[in-house]
Protein backbone atom coordinates (compact mmCIF):
# COMPACT_ATOMS: atom_id res chain seq x y z
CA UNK A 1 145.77 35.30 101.07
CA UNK A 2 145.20 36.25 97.33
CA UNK A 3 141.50 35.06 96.61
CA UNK A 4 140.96 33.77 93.00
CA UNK A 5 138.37 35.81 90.90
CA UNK A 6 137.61 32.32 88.72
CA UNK A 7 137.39 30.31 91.80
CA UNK A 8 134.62 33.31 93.46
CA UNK A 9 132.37 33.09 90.32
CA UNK A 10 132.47 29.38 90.32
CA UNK A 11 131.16 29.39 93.84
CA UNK A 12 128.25 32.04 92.86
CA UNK A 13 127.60 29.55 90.41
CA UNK A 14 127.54 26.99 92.53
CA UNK A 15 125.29 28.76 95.41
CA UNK A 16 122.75 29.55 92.12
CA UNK A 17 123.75 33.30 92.38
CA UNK A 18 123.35 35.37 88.54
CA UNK A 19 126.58 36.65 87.55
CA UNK A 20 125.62 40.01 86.30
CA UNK A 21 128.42 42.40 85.01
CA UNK A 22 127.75 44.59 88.69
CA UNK A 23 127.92 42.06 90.75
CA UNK A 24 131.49 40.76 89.11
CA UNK A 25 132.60 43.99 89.55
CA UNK A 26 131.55 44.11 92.93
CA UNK A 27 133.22 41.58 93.74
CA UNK A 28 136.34 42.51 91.78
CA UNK A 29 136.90 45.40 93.44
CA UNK A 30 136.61 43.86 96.58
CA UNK A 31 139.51 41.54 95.07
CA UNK A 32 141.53 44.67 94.03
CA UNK A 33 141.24 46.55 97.39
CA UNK A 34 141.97 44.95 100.18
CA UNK A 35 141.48 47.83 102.87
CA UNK A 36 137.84 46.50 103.78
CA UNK A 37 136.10 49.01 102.04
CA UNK A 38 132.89 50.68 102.78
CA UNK A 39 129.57 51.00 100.39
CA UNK A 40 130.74 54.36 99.92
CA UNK A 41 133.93 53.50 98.29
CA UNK A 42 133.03 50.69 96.27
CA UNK A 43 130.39 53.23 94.58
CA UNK A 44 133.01 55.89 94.37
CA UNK A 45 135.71 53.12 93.09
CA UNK A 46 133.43 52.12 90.37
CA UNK A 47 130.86 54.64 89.44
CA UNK A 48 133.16 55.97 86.62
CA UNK A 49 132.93 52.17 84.92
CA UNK A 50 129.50 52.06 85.91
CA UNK A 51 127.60 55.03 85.97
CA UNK A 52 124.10 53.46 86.28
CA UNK A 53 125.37 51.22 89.55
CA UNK A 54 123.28 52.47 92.42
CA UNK A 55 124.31 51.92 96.03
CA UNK A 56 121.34 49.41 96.93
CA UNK A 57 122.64 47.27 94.35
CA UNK A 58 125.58 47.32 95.84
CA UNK A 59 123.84 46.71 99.02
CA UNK A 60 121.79 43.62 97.56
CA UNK A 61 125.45 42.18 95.94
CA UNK A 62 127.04 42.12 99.08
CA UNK A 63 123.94 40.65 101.18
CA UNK A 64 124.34 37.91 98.52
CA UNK A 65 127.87 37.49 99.22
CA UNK A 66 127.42 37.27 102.58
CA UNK A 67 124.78 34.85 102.27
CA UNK A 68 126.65 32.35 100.10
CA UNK A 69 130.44 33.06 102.38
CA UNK A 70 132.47 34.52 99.94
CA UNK A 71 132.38 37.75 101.70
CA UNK A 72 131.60 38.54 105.41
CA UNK A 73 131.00 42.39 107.29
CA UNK A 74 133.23 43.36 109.61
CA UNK A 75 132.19 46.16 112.15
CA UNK A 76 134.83 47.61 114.21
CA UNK A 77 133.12 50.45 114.55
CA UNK A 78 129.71 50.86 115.43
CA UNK A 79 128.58 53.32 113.00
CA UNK A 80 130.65 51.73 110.10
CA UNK A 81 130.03 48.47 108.34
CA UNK A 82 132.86 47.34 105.95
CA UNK A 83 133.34 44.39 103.82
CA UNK A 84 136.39 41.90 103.49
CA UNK A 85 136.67 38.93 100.56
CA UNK A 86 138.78 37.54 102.64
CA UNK A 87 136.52 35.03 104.95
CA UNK A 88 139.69 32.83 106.35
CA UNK A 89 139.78 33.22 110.37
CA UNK A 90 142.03 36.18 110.81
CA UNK A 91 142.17 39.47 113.01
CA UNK A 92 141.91 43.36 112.49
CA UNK A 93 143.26 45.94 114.26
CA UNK A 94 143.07 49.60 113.71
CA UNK A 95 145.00 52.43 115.24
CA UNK A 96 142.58 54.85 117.23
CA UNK A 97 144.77 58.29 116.08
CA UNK A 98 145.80 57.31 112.70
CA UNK A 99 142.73 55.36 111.77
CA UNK A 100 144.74 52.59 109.54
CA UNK A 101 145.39 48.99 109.99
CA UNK A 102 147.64 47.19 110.64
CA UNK A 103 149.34 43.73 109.31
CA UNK A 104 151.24 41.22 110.59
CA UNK A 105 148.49 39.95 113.24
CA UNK A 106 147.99 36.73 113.53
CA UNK A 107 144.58 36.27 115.49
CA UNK A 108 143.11 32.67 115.41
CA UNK A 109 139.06 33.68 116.85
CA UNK A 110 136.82 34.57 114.11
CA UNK A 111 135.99 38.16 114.51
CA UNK A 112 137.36 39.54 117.46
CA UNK A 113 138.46 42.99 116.93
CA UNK A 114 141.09 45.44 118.68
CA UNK A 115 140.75 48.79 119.44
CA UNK A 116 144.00 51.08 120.47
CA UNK A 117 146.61 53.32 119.00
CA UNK A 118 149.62 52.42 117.06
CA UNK A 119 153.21 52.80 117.82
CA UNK A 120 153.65 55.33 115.62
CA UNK A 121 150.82 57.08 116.83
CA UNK A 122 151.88 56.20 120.63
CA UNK A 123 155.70 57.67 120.13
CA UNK A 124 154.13 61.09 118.57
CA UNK A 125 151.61 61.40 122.03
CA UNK A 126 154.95 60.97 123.86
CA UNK A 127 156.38 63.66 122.06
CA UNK A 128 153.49 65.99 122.32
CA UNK A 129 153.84 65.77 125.63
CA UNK A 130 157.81 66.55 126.54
């Protein structure tokens, strides 16, 4: 589902959040990548654009997202918080050997998340093996 940038700052508006040029491009990126990025790679994504952005700003942004629903965390792994714009009820899954995701899930309890390998992955352990 294709979230719509006007329609995001009208609801910061509306939950009486600032719309400072970092936190629209916060939340544009998160718009632009849909991979559930980490902190880490928003920084990295817009540090060139932004050179003065700092990470806890980044940090406070998304806690502000959070807080008004237009974003939510997702942590499928424990060590690893990530961020999705997309906040409609809908699964992840994430190959344990290849480490990407995977669409065409359709998971209907708010986050519940699934841990295993791919078939890609699976057919190269089979071939390993012989």
């Amino acid at each position: 589902m294709k979230t719509n940038l006007e329609g995001i700052t009208n609801k910061l508006k509306d939950n009486n959040i600032r719309l400072s040029h970092q936190r629209l491009k916060v939340l544009e990126y998160l718009d632009r990548h849909r991979i559930h990025p980490t902190v880490e790679q928003i920084y990295h994504g817009l540090n060139e654009e932004i050179p003065t952005l700092s990470k806890t700003t980044i940090y406070n942004t998304l806690n502000k997202l959070i807080e008004a629903g237009l974003v939510k965390v997702i942590t499928i792994e424990d060590n690893e918080a990530r961020y999705d714009i997309n906040t409609d009820f809908h699964g992840h899954f994430k190959c344990r050997t290849c480490e990407k995701g995977l669409d065409g899930f359709r998971i209907y309890t708010r986050d519940m998340y699934f841990s295993g390998i791919c078939p890609r992955c699976s057919e190269q352990e089979k071939c390993k093996d012989s």
